[in-house]
Structures are given as structure tokens and as C-alpha cells.
C-alpha atoms as a PDB file:
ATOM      1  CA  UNK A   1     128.708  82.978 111.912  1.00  0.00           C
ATOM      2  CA  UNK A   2     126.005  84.828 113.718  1.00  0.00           C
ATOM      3  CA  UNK A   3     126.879  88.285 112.080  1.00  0.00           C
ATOM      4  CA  UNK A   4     126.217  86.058 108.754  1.00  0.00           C
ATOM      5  CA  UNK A   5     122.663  84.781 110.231  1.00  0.00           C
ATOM      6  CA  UNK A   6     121.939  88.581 110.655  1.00  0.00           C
ATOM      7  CA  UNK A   7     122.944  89.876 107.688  1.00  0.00           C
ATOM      8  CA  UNK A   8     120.616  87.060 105.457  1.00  0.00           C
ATOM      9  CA  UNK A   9     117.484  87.909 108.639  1.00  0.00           C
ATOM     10  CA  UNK A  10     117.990  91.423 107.592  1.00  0.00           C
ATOM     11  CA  UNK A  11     117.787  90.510 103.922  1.00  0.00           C
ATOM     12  CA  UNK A  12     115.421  88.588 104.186  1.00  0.00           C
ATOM     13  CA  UNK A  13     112.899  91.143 105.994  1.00  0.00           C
ATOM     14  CA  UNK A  14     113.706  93.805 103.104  1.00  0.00           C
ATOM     15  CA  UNK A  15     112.534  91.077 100.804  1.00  0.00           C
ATOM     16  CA  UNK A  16     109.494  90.786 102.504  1.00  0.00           C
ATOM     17  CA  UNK A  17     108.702  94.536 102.585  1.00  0.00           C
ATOM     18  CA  UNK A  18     109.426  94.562  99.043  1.00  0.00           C
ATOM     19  CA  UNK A  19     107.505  91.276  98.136  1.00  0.00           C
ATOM     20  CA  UNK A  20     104.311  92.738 100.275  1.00  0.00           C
ATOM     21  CA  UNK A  21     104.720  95.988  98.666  1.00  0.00           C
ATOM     22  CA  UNK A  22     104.779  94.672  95.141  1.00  0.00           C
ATOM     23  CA  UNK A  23     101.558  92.895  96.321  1.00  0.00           C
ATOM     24  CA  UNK A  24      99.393  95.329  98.203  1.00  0.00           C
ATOM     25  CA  UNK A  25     100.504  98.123  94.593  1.00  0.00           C
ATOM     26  CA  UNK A  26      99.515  95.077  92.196  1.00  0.00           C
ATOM     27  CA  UNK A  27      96.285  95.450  94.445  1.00  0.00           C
ATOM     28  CA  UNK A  28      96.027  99.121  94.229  1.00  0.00           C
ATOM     29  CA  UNK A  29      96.572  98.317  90.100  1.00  0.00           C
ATOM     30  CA  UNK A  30      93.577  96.165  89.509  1.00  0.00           C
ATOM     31  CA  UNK A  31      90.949  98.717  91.035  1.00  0.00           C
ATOM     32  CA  UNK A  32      89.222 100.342  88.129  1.00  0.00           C
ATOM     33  CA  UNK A  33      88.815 104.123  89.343  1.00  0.00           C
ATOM     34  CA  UNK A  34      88.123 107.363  87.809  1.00  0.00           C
ATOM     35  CA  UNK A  35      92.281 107.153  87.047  1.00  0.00           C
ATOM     36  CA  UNK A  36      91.930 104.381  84.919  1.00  0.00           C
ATOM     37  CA  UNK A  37      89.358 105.891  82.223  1.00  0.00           C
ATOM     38  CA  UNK A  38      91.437 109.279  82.442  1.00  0.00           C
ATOM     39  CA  UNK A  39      94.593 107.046  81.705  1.00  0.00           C
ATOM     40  CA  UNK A  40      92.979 105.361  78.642  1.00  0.00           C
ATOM     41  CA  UNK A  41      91.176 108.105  77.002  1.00  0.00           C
ATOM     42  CA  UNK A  42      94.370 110.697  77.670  1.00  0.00           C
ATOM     43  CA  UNK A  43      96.331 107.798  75.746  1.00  0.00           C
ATOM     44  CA  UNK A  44      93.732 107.000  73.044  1.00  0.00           C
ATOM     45  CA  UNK A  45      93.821 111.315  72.408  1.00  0.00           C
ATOM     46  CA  UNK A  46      96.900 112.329  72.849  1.00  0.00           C
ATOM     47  CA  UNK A  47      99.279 109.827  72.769  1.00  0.00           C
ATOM     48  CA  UNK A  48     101.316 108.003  75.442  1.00  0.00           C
ATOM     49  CA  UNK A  49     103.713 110.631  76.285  1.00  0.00           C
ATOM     50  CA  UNK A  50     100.448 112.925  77.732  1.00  0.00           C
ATOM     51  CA  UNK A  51      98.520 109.965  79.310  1.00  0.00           C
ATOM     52  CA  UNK A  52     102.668 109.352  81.108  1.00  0.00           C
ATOM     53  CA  UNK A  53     102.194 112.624  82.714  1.00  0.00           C
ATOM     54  CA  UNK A  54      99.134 112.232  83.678  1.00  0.00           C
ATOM     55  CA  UNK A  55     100.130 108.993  85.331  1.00  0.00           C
ATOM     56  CA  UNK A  56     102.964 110.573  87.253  1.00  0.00           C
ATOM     57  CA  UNK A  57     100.912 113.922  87.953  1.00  0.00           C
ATOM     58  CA  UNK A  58      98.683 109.974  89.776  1.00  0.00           C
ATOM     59  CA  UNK A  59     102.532 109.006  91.048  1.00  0.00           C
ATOM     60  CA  UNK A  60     103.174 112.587  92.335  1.00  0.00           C
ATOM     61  CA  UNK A  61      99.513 112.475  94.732  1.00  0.00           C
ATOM     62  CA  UNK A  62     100.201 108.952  95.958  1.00  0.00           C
ATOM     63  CA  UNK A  63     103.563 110.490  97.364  1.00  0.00           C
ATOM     64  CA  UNK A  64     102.414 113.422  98.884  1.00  0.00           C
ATOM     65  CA  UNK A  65      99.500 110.731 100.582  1.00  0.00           C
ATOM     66  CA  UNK A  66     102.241 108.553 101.650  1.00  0.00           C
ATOM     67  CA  UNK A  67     104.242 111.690 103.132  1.00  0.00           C
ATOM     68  CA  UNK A  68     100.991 112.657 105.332  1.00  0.00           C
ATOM     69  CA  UNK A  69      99.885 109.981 106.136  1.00  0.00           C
ATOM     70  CA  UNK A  70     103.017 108.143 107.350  1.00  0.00           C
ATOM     71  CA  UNK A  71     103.937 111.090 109.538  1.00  0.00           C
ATOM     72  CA  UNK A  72     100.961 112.592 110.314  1.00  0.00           C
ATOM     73  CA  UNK A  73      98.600 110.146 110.055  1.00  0.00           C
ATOM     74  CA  UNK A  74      96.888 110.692 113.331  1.00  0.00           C
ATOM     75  CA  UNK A  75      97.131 114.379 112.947  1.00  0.00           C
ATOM     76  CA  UNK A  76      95.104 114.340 109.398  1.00  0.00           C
ATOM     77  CA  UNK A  77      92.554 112.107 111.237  1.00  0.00           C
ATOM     78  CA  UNK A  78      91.726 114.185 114.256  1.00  0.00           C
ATOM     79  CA  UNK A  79      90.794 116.678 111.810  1.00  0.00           C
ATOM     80  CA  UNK A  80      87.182 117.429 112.416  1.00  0.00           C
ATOM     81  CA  UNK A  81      85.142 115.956 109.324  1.00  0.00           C
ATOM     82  CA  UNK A  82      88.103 115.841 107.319  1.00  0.00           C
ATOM     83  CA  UNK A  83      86.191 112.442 105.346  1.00  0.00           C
ATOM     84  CA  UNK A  84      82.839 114.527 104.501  1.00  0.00           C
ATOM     85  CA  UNK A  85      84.983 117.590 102.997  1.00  0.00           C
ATOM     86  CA  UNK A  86      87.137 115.762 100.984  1.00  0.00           C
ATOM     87  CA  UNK A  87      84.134 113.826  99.678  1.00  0.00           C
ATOM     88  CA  UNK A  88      82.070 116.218  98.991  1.00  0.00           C
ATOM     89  CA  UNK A  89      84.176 118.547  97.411  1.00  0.00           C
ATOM     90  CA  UNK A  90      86.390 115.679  95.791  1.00  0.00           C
ATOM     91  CA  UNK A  91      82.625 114.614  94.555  1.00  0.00           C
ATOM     92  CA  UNK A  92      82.195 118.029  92.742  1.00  0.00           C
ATOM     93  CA  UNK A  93      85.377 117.894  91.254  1.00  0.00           C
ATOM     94  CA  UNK A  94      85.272 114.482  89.510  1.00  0.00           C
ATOM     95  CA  UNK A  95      81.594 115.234  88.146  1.00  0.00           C
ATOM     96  CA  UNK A  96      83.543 118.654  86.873  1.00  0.00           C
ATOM     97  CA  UNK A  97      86.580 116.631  84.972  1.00  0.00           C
ATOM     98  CA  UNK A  98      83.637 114.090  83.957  1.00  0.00           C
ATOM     99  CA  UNK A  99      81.790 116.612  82.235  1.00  0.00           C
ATOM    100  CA  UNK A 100      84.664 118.077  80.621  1.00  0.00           C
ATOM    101  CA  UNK A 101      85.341 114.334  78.737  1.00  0.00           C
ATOM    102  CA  UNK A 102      82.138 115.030  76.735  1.00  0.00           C
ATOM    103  CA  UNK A 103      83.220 118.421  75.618  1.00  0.00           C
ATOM    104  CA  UNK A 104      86.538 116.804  74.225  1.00  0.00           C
ATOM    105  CA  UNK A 105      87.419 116.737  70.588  1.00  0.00           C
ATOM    106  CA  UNK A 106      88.546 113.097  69.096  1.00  0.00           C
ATOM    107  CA  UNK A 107      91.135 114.016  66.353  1.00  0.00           C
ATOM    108  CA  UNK A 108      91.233 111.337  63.707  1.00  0.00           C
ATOM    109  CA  UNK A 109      94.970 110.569  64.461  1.00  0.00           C
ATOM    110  CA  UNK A 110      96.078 110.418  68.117  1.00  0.00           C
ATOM    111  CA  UNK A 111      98.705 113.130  68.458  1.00  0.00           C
ATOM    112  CA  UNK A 112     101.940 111.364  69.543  1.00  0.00           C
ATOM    113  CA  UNK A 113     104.276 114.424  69.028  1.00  0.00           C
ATOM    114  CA  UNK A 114     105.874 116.349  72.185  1.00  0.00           C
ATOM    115  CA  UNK A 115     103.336 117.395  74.052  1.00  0.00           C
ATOM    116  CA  UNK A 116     103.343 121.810  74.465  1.00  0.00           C
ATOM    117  CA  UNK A 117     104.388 122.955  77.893  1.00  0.00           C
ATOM    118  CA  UNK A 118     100.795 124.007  78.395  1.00  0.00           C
ATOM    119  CA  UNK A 119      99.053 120.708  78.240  1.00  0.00           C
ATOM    120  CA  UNK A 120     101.739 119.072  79.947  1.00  0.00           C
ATOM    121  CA  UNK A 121     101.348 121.205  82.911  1.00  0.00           C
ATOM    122  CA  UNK A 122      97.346 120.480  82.125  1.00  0.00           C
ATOM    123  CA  UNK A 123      98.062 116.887  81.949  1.00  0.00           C
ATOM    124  CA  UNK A 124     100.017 116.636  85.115  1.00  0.00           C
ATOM    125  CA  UNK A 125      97.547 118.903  87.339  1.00  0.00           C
ATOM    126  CA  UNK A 126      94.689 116.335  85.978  1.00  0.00           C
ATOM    127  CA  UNK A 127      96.439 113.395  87.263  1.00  0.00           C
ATOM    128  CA  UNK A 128      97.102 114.898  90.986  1.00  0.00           C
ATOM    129  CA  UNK A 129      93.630 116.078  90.885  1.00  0.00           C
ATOM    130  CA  UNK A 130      91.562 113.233  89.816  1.00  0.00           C
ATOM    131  CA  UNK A 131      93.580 111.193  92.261  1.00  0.00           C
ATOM    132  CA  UNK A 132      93.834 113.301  94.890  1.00  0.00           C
ATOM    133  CA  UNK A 133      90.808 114.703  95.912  1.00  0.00           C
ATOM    134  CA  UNK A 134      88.781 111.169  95.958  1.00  0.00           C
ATOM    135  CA  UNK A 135      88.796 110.712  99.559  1.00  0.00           C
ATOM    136  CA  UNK A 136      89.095 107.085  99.095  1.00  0.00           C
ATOM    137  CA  UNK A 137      92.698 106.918  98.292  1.00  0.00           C
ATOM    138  CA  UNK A 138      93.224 108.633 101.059  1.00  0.00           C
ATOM    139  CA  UNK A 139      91.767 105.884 103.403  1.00  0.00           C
ATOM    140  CA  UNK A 140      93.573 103.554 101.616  1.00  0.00           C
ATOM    141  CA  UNK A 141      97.105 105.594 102.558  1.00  0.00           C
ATOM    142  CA  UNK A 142      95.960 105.867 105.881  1.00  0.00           C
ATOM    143  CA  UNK A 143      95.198 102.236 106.109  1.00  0.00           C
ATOM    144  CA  UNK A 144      98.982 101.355 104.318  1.00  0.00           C
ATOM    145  CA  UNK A 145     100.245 103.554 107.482  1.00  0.00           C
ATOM    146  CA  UNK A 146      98.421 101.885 109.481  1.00  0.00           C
ATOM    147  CA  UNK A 147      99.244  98.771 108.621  1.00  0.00           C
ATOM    148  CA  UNK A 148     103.216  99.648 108.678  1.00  0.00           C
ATOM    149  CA  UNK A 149     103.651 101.467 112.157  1.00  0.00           C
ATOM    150  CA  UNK A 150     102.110  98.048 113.662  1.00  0.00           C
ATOM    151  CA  UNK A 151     104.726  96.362 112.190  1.00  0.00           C
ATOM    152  CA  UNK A 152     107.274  96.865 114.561  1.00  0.00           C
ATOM    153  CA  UNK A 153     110.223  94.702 113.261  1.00  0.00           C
ATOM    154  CA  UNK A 154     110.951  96.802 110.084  1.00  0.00           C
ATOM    155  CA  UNK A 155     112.776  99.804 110.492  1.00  0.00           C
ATOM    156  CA  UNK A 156     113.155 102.785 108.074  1.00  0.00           C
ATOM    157  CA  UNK A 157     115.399 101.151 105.380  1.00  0.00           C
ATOM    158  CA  UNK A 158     112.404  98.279 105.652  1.00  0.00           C
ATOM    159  CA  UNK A 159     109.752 100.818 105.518  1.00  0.00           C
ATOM    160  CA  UNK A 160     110.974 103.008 102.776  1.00  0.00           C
ATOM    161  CA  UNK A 161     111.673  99.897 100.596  1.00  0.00           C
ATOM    162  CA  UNK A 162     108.299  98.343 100.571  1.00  0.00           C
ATOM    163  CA  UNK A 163     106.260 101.838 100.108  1.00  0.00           C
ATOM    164  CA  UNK A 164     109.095 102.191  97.213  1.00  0.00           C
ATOM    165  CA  UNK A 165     107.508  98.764  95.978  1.00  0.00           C
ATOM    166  CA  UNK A 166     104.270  99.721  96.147  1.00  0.00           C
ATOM    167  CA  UNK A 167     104.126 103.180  94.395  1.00  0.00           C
ATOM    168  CA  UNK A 168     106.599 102.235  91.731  1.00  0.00           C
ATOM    169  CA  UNK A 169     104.202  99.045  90.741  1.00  0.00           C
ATOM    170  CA  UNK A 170     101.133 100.867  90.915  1.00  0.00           C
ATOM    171  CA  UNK A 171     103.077 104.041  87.801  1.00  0.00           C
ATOM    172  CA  UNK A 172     104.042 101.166  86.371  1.00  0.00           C
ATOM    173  CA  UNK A 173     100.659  99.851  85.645  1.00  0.00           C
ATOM    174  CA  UNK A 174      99.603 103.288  85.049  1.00  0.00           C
ATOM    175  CA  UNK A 175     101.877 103.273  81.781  1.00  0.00           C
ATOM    176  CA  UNK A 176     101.245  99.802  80.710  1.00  0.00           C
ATOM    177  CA  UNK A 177      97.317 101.008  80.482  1.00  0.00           C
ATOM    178  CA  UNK A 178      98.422 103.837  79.009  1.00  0.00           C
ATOM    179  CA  UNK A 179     100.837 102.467  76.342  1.00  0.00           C
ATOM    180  CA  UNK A 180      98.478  99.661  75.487  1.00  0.00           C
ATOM    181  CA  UNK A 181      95.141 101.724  75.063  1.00  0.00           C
ATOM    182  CA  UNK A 182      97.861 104.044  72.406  1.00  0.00           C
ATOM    183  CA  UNK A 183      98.245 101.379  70.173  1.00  0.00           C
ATOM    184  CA  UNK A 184      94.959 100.174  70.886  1.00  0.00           C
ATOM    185  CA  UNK A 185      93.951 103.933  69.639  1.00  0.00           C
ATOM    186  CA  UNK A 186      94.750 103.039  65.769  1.00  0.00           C
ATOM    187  CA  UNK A 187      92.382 100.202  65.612  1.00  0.00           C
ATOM    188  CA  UNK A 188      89.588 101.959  66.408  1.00  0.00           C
ATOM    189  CA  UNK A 189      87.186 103.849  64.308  1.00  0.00           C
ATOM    190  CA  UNK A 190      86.112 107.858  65.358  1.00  0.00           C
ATOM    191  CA  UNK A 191      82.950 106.866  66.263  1.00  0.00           C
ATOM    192  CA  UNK A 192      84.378 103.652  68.575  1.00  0.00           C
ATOM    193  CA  UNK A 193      86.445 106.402  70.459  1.00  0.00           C
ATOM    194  CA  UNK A 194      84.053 108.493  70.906  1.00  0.00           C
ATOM    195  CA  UNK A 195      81.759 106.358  72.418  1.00  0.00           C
ATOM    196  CA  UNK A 196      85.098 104.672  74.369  1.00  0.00           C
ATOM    197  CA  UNK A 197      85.406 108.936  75.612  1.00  0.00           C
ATOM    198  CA  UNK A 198      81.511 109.733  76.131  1.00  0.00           C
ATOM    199  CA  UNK A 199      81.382 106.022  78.791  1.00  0.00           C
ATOM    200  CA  UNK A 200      84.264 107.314  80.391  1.00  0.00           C
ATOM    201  CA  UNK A 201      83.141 111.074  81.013  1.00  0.00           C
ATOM    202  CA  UNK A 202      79.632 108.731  82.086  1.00  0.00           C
ATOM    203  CA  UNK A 203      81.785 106.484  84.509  1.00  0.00           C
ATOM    204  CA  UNK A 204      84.073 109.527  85.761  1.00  0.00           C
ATOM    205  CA  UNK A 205      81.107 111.617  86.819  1.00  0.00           C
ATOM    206  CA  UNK A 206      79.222 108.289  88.601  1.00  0.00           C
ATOM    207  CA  UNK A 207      82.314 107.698  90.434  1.00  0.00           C
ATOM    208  CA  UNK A 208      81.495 111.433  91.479  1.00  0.00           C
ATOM    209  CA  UNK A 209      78.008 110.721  92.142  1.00  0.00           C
ATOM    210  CA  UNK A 210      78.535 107.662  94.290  1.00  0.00           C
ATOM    211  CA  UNK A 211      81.212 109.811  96.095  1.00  0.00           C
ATOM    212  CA  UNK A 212      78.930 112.478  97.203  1.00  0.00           C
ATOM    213  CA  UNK A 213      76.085 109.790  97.846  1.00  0.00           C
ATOM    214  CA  UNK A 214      78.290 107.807  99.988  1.00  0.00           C
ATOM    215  CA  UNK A 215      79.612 111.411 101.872  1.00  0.00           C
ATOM    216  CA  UNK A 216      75.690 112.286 102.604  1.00  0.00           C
ATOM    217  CA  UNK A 217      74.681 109.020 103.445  1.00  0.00           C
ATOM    218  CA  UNK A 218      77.630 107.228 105.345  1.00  0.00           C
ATOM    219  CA  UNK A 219      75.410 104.840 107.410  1.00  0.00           C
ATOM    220  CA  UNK A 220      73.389 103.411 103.865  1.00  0.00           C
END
């Protein structure tokens, strides 16, 4: 009888983790970031299959966060203006891809063949960069850590499950934008996708802007 009562307790707290993982990615999902007109445009381009590496080059940066930060987060934040580098830099960067949108060539058929070795490589490094130099995601990571080593009831299996959860919602939003804004693509005139590209070079490189704003003026 009691080994029953603590197998369903131990159930149920993996449900839990799981349930408050699928709710803090669902979160993560709604934001609307530099990664979300990267994901679009990449799709409206090139087809789903690049925009699906891009989103797990996204996937790929959000594990390597998690990996820090859950077992070194107080190591990465003892590091002395560790915030103001990644800002500024990570500032510079996404002004850099931003800039690059408007240089893009819209094609009057998205390519949906297998994308070259090349650009997938391309596609996959864009991803992990956009995402991983905005400084932002970071505190967000560190604040998930945070969260889960003051919650002292789960143990690894707990743990593991709900940042499982949360990273496997948050690619699998990443595709659904992706897929939809593909077969949005066809709909669309040259000129309606170029304009679509052009606001989200603008929107890329303000997200840049506000970045190294926010990084030089962090009382304001």
C-alpha cells in the first residue's frame, strides 16, 4: 500500500515538472524575438526544410544555455561584466544579420528542394547565433536554473524531464512558424515578401539597437 502511494507521489511530481515545463516553453514560444522574423523569412525563402535548421541551430543554443547555466550558473555570473559584453557585442551582431536581410534576394518560387551542405551549415550557424548571443536568453536560462535548484523536492529524473518539456515545446513552435509562414509563402506576391523581408531586417537590427541601448544605459 504505501510503496503504491509512492510510486503515484513520484508520478505525480514528474507530471508536474513536465506540465510546468510545457508552460514556462509555451511562454518562451509567444515572445516575438529577433528568432521569430529569422524563422519566417528563412521559411518564406527557402523553404521549411532551411528555416528547420535554423530552428534547431535555436534548439542547439537553448541546450548549450541550459548545460551552463544549470551547472555553472553561479560560475557564469561571477564573471566580471559578463551582461555588458554579451550585450554589446550580441548588439553588433544582430544589427550585422539585420543588415544582411536587406541584401537578400526573394526568388519568385520559395526553394523547397534539399537544401546544399553549405547553406545548411549557414542555416544552422544563423540559428545558434541569432539566439545565442542576445544576452537576454541567457537571463532567462539563468532564471529557469534558478528557479529549479530552489525546488528542492525534484530530483534529476524530475529535473531533466521538465527542461525536456520546455525545450522540446519551444522547437516545436519554432517549426509550426516555420511550416506555416512556407505555405503562407505561395500566397504572397514578390513585392508582399519583400516588404515581409525588408520589416524583418528593420525589426532584427532594432532588437540590436535596443540591445546595445539597454547595455549602455542599464539604469534608464
Amino acid at each position: 500500500m504505501n510503496s503504491n502511494i509512492t510510486e503515484e507521489a513520484v508520478l505525480l511530481k514528474m507530471f508536474a515538472a513536465i506540465l510546468e515545463g510545457l508552460e514556462m516553453g509555451l511562454l518562451l514560444s509567444m515572445m516575438i524575438g529577433p528568432v521569430f522574423f529569422a524563422l519566417v523569412t528563412t521559411s518564406m525563402d527557402h523553404g521549411f526544410k532551411q528555416s528547420a535548421i535554423l530552428a534547431f541551430g535555436v534548439f542547439l543554443s537553448d541546450l548549450v544555455y541550459v548545460l551552463v547555466t544549470y551547472f555553472g550558473v553561479q560560475a557564469l555570473t561571477f564573471i566580471p561584466n559578463v551582461e555588458q559584453y554579451l550585450g554589446f557585442f550580441g548588439g553588433l551582431i544582430l544589427i550585422g544579420f539585420g543588415i544582411s536581410f536587406f541584401r537578400k534576394k526573394i526568388t519568385a518560387v520559395p526553394s523547397h528542394s534539399s537544401p546544399s551542405l553549405a547553406s545548411k551549415g549557414k542555416a544552422l550557424m544563423q540559428g545558434f547565433g541569432i539566439n545565442g548571443i542576445n544576452p537576454f536568453v541567457m537571463l532567462f536560462w539563468i532564471s529557469i536554473a534558478s528557479m529549479v535548484s530552489i525546488k528542492t523536492s525534484w530530483g534529476i529524473l524530475d529535473r531533466a524531464f521538465f527542461y525536456a518539456a520546455l525545450l522540446f515545446t519551444v522547437f516545436g513552435f519554432d517549426l509550426a512558424k516555420a511550416f506555416l509562414a512556407g505555405k503562407l509563402a505561395h500566397l504572397m506576391s514578390l513585392t508582399v515578401r519583400k516588404v515581409l523581408q525588408v520589416f524583418a531586417g528593420l525589426m532584427i537590427c532594432f532588437f540590436g539597437l535596443r540591445m546595445l541601448w539597454n547595455t549602455l544605459h542599464p539604469d534608464l
